[in-house]
C-alpha atoms as a PDB file:
ATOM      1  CA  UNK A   1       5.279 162.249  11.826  1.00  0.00           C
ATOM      2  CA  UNK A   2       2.163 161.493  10.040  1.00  0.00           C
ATOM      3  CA  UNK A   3      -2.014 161.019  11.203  1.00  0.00           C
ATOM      4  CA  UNK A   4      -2.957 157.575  12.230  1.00  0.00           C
ATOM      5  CA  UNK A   5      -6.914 156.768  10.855  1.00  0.00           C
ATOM      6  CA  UNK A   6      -9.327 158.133  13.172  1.00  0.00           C
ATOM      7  CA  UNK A   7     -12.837 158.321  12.925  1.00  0.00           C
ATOM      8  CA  UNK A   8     -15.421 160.129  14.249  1.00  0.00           C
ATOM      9  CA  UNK A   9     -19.047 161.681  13.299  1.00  0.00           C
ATOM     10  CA  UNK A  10     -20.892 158.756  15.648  1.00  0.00           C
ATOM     11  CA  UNK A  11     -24.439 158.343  15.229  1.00  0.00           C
ATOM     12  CA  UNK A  12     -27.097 157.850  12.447  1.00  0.00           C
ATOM     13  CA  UNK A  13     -30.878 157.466  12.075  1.00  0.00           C
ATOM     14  CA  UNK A  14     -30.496 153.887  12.367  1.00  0.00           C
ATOM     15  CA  UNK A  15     -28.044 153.431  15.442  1.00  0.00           C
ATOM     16  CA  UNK A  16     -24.523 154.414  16.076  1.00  0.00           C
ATOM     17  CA  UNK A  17     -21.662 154.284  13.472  1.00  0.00           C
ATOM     18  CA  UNK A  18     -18.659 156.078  12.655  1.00  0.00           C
ATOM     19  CA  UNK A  19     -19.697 158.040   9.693  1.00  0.00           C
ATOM     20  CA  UNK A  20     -16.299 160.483   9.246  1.00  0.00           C
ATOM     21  CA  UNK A  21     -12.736 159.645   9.146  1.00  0.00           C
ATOM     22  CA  UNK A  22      -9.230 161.368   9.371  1.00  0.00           C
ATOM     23  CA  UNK A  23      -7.331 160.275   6.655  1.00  0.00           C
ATOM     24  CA  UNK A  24      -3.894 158.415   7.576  1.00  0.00           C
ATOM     25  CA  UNK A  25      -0.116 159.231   6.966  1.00  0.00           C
ATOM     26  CA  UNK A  26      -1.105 162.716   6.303  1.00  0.00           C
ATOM     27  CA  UNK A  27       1.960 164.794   7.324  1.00  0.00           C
ATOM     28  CA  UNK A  28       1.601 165.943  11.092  1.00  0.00           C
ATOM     29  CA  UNK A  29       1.973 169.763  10.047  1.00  0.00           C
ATOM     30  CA  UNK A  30      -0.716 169.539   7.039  1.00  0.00           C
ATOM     31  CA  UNK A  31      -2.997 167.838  10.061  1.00  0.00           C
ATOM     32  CA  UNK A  32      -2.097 170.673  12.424  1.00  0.00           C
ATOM     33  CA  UNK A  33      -2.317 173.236   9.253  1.00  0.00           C
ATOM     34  CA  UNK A  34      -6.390 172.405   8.275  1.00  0.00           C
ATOM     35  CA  UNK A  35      -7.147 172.076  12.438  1.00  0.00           C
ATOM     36  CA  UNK A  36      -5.821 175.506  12.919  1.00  0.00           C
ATOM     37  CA  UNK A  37      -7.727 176.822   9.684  1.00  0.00           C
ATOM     38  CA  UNK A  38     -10.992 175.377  10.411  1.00  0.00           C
ATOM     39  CA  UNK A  39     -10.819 176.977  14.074  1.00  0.00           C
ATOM     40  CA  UNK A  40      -9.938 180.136  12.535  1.00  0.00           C
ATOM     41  CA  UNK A  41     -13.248 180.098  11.184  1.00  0.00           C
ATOM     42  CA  UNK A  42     -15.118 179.947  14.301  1.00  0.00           C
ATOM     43  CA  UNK A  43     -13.222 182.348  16.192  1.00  0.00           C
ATOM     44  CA  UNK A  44     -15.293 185.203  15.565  1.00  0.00           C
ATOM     45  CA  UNK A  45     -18.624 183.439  15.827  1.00  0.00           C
ATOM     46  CA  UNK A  46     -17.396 182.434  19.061  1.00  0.00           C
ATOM     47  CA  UNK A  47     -16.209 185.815  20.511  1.00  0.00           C
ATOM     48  CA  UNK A  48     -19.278 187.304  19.295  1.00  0.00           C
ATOM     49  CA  UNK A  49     -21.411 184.894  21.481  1.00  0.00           C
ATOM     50  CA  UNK A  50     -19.306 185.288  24.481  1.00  0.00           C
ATOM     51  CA  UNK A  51     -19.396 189.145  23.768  1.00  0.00           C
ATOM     52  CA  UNK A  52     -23.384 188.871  24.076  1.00  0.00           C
ATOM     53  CA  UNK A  53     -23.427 190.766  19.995  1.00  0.00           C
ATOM     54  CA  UNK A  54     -24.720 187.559  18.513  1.00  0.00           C
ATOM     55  CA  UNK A  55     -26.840 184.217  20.031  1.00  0.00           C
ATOM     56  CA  UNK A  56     -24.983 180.802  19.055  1.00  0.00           C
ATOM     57  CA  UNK A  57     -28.156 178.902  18.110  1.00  0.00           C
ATOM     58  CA  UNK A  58     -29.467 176.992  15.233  1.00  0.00           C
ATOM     59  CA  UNK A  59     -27.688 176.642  12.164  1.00  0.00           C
ATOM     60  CA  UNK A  60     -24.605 178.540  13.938  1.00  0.00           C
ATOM     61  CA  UNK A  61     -24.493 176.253  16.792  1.00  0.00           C
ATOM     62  CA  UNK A  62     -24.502 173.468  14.299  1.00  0.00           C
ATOM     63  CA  UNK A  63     -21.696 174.803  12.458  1.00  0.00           C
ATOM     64  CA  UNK A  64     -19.651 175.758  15.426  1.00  0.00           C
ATOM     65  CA  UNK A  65     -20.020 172.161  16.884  1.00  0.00           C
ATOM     66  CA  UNK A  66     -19.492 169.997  13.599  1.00  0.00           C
ATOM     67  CA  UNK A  67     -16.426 172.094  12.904  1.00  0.00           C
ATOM     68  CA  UNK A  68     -14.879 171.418  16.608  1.00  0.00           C
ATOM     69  CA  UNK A  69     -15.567 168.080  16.558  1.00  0.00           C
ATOM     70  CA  UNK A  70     -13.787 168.330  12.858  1.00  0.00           C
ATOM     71  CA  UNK A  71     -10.533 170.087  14.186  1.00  0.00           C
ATOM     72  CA  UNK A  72     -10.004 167.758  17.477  1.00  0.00           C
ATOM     73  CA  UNK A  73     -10.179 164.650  14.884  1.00  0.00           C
ATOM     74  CA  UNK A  74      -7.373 165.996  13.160  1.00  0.00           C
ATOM     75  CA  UNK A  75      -5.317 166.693  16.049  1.00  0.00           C
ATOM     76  CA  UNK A  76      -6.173 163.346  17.760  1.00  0.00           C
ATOM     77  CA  UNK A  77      -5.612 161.692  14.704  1.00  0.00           C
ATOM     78  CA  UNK A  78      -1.567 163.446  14.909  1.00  0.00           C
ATOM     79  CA  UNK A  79      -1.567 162.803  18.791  1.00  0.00           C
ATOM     80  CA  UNK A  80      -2.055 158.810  17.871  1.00  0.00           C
ATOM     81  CA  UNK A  81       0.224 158.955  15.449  1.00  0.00           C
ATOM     82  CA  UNK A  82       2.829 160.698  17.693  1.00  0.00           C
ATOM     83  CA  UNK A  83       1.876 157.506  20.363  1.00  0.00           C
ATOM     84  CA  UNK A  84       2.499 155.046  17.712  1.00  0.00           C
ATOM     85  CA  UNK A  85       6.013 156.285  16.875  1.00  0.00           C
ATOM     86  CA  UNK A  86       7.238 157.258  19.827  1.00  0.00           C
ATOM     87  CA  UNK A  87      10.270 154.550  21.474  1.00  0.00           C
ATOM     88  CA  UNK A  88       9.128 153.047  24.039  1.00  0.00           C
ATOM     89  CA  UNK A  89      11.892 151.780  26.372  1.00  0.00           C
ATOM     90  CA  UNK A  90      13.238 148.096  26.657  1.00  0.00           C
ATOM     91  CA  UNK A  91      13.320 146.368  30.145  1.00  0.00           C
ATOM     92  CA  UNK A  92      17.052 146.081  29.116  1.00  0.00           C
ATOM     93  CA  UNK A  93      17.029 149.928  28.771  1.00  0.00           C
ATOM     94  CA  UNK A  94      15.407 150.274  32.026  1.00  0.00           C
ATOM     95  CA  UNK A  95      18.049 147.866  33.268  1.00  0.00           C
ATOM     96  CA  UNK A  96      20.775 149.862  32.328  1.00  0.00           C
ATOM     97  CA  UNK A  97      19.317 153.064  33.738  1.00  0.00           C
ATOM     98  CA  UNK A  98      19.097 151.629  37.474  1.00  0.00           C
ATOM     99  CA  UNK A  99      22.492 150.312  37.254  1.00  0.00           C
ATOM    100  CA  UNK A 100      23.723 154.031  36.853  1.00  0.00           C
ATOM    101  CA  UNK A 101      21.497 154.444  39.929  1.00  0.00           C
ATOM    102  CA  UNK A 102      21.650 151.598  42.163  1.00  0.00           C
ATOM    103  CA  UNK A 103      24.131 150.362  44.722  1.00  0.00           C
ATOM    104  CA  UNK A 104      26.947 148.358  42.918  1.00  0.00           C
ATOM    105  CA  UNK A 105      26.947 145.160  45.644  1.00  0.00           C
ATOM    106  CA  UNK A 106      23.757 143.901  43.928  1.00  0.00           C
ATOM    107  CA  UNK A 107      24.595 140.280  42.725  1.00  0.00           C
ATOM    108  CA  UNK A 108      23.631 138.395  39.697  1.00  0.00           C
ATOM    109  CA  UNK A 109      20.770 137.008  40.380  1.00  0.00           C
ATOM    110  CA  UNK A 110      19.465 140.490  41.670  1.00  0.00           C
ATOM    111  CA  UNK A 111      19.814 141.710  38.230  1.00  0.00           C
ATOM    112  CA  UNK A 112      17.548 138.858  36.598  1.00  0.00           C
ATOM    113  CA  UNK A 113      14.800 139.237  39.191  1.00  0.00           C
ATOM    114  CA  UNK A 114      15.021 143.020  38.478  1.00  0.00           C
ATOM    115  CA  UNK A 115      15.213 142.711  34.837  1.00  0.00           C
ATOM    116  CA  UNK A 116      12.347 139.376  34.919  1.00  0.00           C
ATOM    117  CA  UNK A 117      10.399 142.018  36.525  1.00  0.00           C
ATOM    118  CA  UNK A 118      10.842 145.348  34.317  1.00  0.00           C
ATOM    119  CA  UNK A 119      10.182 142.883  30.687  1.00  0.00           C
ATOM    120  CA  UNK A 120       6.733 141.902  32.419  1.00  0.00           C
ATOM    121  CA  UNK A 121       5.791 145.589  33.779  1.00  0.00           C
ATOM    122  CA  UNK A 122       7.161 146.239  30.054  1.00  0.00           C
ATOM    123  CA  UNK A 123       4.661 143.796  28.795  1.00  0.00           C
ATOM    124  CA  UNK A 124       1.605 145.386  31.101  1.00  0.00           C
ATOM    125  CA  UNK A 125       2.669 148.620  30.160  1.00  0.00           C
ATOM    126  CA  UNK A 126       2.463 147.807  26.393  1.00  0.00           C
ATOM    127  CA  UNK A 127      -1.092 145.804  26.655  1.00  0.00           C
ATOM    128  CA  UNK A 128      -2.609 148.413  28.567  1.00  0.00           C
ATOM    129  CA  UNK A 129      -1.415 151.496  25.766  1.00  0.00           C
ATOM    130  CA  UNK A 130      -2.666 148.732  23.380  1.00  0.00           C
ATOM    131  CA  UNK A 131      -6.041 148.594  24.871  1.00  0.00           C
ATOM    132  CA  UNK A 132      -6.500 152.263  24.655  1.00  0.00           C
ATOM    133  CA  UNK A 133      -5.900 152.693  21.349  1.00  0.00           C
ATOM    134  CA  UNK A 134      -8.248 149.705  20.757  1.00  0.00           C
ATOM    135  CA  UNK A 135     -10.960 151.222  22.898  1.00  0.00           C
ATOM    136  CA  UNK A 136     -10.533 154.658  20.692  1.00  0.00           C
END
């Protein structure tokens, strides 16, 4: 399992633009690896704060907040790449699933009007996790 690209770091003096990107086919655990590290970081900044030792302002609120937004691009850049690999099933898998499940008098043309229907829920199913990873 490896990143897909991801970008983030909107915004600029002159309108909105992605101005940082994740790196693809990184492997998943070097990903996971530098997300974990960089929170490490900012633990202790972070418990101080909540503590009430130490005031999260200025330059450490800055630092705190570009290194979050850092570490969630990595892992959603691993989380897309896990969507992008993962099998999605056939209507002819689906197909063979319910007829483990359903009543065996169903006739033939039962089965194509189920299986016409599960290829174009397949096919909504599909454009809709397409448009998702478009609108991302």
């Amino acid at each position: 399992m490896k990143t897909e690209l991801h970008s983030f770091k909107r915004g600029g003096m002159k309108g909105v633009f992605n101005l940082l990107s994740v790196t693809p086919n990184i492997p998943a655990a070097d990903a996971l690896q530098a997300s974990s590290d960089l929170l490490s970081t900012i633990e202790e900044l972070i418990e101080e704060a909540a503590m009430g030792n130490q005031a999260l302002e200025h330059n450490s609120a800055w630092l705190v907040q570009h290194t979050l937004e850092t570490a969630k691009a990595l892992l959603d850049s691993v989380i897309f790449g896990m969507d992008e690999k993962r099998p999605q099933p056939t209507a002819a898998d689906l197909l063979t699933c319910l007829a483990n499940i359903l009543p065996s008098e169903l006739c033939e043309t039962d089965l194509v009007m189920l299986n016409n229907a599960l290829a174009s829920v397949s096919a909504q199913v599909r454009n809709s996790l397409q448009e998702k990873r478009d609108a991302r």
